[in-house]
C-alpha atoms as a PDB file:
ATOM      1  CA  UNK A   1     144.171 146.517  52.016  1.00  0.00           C
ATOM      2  CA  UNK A   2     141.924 149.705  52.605  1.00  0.00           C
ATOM      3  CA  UNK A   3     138.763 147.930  52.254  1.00  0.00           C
ATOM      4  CA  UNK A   4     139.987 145.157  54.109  1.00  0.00           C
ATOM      5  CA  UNK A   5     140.988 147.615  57.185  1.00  0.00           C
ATOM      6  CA  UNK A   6     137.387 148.910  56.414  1.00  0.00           C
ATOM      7  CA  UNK A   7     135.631 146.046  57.195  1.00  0.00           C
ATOM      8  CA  UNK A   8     137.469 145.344  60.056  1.00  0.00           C
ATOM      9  CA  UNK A   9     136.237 148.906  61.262  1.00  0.00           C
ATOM     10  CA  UNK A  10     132.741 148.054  60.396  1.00  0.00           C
ATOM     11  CA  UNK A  11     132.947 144.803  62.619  1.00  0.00           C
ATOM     12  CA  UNK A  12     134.042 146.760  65.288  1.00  0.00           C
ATOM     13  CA  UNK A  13     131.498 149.182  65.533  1.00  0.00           C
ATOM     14  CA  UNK A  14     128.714 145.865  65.011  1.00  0.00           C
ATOM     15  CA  UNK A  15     130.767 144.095  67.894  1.00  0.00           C
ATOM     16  CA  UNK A  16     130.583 147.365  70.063  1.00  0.00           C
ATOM     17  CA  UNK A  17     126.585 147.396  70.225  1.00  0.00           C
ATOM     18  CA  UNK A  18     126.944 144.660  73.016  1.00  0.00           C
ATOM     19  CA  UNK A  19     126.673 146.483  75.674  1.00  0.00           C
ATOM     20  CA  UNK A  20     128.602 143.861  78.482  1.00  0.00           C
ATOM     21  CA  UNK A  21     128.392 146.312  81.207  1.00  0.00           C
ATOM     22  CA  UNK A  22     124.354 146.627  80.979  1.00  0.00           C
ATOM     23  CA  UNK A  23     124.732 143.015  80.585  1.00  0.00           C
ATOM     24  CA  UNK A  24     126.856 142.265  83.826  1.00  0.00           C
ATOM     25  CA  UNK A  25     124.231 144.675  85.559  1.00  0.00           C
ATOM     26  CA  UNK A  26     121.157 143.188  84.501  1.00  0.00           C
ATOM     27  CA  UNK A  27     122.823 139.637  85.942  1.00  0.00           C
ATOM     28  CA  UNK A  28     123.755 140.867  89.082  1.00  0.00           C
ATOM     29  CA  UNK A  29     127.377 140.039  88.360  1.00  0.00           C
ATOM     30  CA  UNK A  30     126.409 136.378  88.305  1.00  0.00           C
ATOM     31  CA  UNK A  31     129.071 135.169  86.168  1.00  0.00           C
ATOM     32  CA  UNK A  32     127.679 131.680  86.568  1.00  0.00           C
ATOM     33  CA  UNK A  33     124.526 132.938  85.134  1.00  0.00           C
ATOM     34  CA  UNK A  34     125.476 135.302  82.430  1.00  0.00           C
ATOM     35  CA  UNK A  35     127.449 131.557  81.330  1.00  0.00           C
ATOM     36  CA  UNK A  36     124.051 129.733  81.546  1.00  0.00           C
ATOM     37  CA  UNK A  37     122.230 132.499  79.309  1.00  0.00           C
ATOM     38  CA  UNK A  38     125.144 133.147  76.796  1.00  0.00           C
ATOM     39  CA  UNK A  39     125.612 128.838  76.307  1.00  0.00           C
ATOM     40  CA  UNK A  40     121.246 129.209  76.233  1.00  0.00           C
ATOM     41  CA  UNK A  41     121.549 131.868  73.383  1.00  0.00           C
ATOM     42  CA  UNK A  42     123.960 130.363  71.634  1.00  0.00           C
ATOM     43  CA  UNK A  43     121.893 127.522  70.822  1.00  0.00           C
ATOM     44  CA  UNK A  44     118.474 129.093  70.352  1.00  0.00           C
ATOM     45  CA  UNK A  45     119.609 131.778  68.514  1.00  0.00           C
ATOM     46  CA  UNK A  46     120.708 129.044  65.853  1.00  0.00           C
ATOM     47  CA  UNK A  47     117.236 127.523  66.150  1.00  0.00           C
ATOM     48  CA  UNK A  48     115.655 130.497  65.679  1.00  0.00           C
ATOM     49  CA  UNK A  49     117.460 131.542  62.645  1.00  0.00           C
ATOM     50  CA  UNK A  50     117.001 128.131  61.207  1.00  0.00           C
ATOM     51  CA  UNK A  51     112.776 129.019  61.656  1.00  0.00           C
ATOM     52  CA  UNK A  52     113.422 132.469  60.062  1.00  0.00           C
ATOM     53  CA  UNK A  53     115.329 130.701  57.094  1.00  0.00           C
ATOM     54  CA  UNK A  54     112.805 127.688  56.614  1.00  0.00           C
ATOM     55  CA  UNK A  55     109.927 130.655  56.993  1.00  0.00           C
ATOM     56  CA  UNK A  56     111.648 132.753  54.408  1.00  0.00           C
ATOM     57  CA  UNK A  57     112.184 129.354  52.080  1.00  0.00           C
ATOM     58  CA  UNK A  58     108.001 128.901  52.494  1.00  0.00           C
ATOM     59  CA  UNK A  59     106.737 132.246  51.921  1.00  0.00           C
ATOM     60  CA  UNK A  60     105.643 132.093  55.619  1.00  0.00           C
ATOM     61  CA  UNK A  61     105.146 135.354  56.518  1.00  0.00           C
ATOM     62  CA  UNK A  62     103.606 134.545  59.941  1.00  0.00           C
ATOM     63  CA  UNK A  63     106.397 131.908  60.899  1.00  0.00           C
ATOM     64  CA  UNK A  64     109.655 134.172  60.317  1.00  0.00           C
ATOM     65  CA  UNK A  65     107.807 137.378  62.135  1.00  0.00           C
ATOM     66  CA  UNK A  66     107.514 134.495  65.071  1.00  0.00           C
ATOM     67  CA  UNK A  67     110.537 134.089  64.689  1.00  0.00           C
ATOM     68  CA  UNK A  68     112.109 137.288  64.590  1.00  0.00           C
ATOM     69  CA  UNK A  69     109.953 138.124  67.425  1.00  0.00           C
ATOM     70  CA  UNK A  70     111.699 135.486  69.795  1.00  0.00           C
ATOM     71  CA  UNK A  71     115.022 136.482  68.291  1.00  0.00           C
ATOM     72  CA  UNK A  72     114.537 140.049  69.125  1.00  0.00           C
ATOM     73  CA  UNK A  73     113.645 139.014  72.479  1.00  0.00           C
ATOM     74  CA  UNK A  74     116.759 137.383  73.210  1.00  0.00           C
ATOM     75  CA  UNK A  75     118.911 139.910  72.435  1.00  0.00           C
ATOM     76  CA  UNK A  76     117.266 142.771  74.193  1.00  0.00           C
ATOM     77  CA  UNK A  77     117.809 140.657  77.016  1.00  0.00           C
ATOM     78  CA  UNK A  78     121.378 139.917  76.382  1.00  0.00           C
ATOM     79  CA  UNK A  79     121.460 143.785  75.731  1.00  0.00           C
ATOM     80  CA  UNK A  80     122.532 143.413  72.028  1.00  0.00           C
ATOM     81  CA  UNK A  81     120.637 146.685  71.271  1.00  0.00           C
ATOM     82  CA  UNK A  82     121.729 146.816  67.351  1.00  0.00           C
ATOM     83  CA  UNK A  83     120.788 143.285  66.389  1.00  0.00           C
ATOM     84  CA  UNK A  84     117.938 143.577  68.678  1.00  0.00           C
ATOM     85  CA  UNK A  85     116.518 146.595  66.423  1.00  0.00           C
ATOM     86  CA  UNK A  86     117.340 144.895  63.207  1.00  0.00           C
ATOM     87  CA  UNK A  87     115.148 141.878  64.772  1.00  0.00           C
ATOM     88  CA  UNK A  88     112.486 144.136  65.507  1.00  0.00           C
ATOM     89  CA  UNK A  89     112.797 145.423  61.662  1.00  0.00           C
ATOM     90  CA  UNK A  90     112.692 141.915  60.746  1.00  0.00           C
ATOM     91  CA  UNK A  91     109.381 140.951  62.651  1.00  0.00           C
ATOM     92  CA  UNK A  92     108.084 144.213  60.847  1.00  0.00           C
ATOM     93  CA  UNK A  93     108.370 143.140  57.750  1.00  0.00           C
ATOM     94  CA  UNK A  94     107.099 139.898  58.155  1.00  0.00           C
ATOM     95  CA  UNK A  95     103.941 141.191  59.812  1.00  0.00           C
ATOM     96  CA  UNK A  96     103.819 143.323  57.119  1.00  0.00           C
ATOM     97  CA  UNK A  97     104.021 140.486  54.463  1.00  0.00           C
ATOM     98  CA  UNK A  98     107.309 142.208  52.520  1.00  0.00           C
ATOM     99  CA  UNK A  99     109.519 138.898  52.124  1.00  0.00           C
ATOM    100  CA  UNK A 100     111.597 140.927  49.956  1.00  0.00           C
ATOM    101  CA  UNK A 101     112.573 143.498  52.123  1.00  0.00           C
ATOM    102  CA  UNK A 102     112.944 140.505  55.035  1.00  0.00           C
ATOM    103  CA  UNK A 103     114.779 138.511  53.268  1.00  0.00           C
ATOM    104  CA  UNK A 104     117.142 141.366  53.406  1.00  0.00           C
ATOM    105  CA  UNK A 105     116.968 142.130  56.629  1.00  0.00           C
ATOM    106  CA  UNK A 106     117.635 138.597  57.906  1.00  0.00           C
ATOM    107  CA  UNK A 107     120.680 138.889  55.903  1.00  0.00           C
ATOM    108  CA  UNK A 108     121.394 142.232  57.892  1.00  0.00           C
ATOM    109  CA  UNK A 109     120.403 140.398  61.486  1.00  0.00           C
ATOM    110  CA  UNK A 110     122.951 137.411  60.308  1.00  0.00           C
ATOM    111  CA  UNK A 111     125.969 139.679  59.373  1.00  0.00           C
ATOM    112  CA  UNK A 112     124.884 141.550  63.029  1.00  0.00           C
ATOM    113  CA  UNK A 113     124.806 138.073  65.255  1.00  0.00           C
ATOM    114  CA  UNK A 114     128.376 136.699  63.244  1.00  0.00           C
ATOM    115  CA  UNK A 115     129.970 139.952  63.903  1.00  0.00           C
ATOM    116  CA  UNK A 116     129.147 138.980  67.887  1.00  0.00           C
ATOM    117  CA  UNK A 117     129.842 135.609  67.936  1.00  0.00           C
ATOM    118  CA  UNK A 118     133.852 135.997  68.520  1.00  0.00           C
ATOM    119  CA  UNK A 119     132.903 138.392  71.286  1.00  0.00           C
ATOM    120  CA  UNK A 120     130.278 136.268  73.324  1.00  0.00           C
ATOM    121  CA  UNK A 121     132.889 132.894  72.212  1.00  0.00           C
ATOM    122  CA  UNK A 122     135.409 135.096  74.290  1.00  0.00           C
ATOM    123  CA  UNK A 123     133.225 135.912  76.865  1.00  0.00           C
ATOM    124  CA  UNK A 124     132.515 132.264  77.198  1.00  0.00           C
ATOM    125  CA  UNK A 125     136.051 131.475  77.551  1.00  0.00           C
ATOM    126  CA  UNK A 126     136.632 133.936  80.556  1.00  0.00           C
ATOM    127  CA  UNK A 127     133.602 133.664  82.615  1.00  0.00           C
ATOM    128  CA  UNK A 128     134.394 130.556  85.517  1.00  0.00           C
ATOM    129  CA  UNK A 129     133.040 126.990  85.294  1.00  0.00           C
END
């Protein structure tokens, strides 16, 4: 029960690094927009995780610090500051060449953008169509 309350804990404080507020901001309060780029992420963000898996599966070094590039992107501009740092400490490591240490961190960047995924589902649900 205790480290099932801790997790939950955990997933809280990975959900709270989306900062909605800095979000709603950089949008304008658009709510039609933040929709467009939050149904936009939702889909590349898969696509680009599929790259960093398939680069990780090669030995691609290049390919998944692409790829972690253009994920890291994305969610500085969707102000997802903690996922957005692992990203950047994803790209690292590929550049880098350390497929060890990335294939760790993509684990950690994963475990980051499934704690989220409720939370931008959510904010799906509310925003107008």
């Amino acid at each position: 029960m205790n480290a099932q309350r801790n997790e939950l804990e955990h997933l809280k404080v990975l959900t709270s690094n989306l900062d909605w507020a800095k979000l709603l901001e950089s949008v304008e309060g658009d709510q039609e927009f933040l929709r467009s780029l939050l149904l936009i992420f939702q889909t590349d963000i898969r696509a680009t995780m599929h790259q960093a898996d398939e680069a990780i599966q090669n030995n691609d070094a290049n390919h998944l610090a692409r790829a972690a590039h253009t994920a890291k992107g994305m969610l500085r501009n969707l102000s997802m500051e903690r996922a957005a740092a692992a990203g950047a400490a994803l790209e690292q490591a590929g550049l880098q060449g350390d497929l060890p240490k990335a294939r760790a961190l993509l684990l950690e960047l994963k475990a980051l953008l499934e704690a989220v995924r409720p939370e931008v589902e959510a904010r799906l649900a509310q925003v107008e169509r």
